[in-house]
C-alpha atoms as a PDB file:
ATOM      1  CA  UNK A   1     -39.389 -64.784 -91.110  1.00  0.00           C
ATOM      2  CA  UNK A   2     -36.346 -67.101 -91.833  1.00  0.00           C
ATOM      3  CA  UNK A   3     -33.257 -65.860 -90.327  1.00  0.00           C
ATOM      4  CA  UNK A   4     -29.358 -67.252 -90.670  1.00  0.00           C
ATOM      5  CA  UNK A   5     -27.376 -68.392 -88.051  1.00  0.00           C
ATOM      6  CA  UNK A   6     -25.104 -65.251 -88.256  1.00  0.00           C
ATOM      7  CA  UNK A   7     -28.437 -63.192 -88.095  1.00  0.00           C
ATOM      8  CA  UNK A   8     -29.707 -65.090 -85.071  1.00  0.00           C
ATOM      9  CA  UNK A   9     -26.300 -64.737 -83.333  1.00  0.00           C
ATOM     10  CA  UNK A  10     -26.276 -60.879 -84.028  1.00  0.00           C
ATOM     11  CA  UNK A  11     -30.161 -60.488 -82.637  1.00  0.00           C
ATOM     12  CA  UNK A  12     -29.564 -62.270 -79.756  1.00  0.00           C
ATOM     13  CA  UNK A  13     -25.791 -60.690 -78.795  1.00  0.00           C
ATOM     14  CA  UNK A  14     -27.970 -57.130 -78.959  1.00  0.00           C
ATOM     15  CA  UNK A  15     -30.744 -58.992 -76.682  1.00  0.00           C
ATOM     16  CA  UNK A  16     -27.821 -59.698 -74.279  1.00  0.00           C
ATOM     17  CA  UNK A  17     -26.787 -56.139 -74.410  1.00  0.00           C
ATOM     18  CA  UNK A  18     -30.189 -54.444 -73.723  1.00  0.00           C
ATOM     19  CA  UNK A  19     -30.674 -56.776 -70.715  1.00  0.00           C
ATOM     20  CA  UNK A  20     -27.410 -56.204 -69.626  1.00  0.00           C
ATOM     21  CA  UNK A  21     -28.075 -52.457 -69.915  1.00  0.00           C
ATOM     22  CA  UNK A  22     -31.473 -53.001 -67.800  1.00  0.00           C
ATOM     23  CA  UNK A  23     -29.299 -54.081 -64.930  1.00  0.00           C
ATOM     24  CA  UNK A  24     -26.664 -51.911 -65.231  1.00  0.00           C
ATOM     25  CA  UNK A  25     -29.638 -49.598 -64.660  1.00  0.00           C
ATOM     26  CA  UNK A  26     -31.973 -51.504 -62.186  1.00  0.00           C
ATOM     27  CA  UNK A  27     -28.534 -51.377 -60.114  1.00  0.00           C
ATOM     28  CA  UNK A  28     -27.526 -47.514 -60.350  1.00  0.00           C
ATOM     29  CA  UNK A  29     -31.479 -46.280 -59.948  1.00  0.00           C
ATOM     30  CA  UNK A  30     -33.037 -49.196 -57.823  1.00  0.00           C
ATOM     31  CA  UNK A  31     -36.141 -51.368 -58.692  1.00  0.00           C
ATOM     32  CA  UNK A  32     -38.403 -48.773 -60.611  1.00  0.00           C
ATOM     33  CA  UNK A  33     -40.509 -49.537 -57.607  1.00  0.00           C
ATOM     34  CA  UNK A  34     -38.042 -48.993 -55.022  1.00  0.00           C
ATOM     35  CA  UNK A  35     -38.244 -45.088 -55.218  1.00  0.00           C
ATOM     36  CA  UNK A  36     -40.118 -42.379 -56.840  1.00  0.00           C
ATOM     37  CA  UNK A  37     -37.558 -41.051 -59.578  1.00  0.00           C
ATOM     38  CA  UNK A  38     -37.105 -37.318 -60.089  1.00  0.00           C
ATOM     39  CA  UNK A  39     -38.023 -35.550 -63.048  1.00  0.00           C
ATOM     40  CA  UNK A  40     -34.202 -35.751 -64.374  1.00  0.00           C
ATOM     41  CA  UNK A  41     -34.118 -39.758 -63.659  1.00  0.00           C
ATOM     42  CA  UNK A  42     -37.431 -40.149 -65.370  1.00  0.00           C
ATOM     43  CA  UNK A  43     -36.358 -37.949 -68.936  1.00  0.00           C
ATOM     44  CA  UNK A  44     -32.785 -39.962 -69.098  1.00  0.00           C
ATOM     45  CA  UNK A  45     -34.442 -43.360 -68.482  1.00  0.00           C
ATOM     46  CA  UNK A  46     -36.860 -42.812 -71.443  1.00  0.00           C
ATOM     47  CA  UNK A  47     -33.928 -41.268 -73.234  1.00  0.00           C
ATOM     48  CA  UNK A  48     -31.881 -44.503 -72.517  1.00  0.00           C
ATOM     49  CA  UNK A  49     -34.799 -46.919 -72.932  1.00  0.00           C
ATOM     50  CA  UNK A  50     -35.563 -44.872 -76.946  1.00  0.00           C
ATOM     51  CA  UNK A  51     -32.033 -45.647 -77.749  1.00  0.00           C
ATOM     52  CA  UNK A  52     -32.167 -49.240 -76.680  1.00  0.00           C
ATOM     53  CA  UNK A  53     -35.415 -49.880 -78.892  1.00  0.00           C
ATOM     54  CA  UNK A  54     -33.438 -48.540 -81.790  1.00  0.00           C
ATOM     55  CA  UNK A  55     -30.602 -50.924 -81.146  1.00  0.00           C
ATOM     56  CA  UNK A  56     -32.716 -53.572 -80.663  1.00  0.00           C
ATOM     57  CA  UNK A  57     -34.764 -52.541 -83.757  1.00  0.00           C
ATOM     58  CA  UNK A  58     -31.572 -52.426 -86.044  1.00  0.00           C
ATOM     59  CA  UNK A  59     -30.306 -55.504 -84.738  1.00  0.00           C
ATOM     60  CA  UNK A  60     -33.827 -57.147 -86.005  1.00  0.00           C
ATOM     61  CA  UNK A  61     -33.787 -55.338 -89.632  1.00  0.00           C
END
């Protein structure tokens, strides 16, 4: 799968944001280890972590 410069640049700035979103919610919730999360933590983290495999999924098409 040959990819252009412009193409690598763009997968790896959405990359960048995922992570970036991972600690933005590793800091607001704790380690996932850290605590037991409710019910409510639980359904918006799998919300959150869906829409992050789409962006990283369009960011790869």
């Amino acid at each position: 799968m040959a990819h252009s410069f412009d193409e690598l640049v763009e997968l790896q700035r959405a990359a960048d944001q995922a992570y970036n979103r991972v600690e933005e919610l590793r800091d607001g919730y704790g380690a996932p280890t850290a605590s037991i999360w409710t019910g409510e933590q639980t359904e918006k983290n799998c919300r959150r972590l869906q829409c992050l495999n789409q962006m990283c999924e369009r960011a790869a098409a």
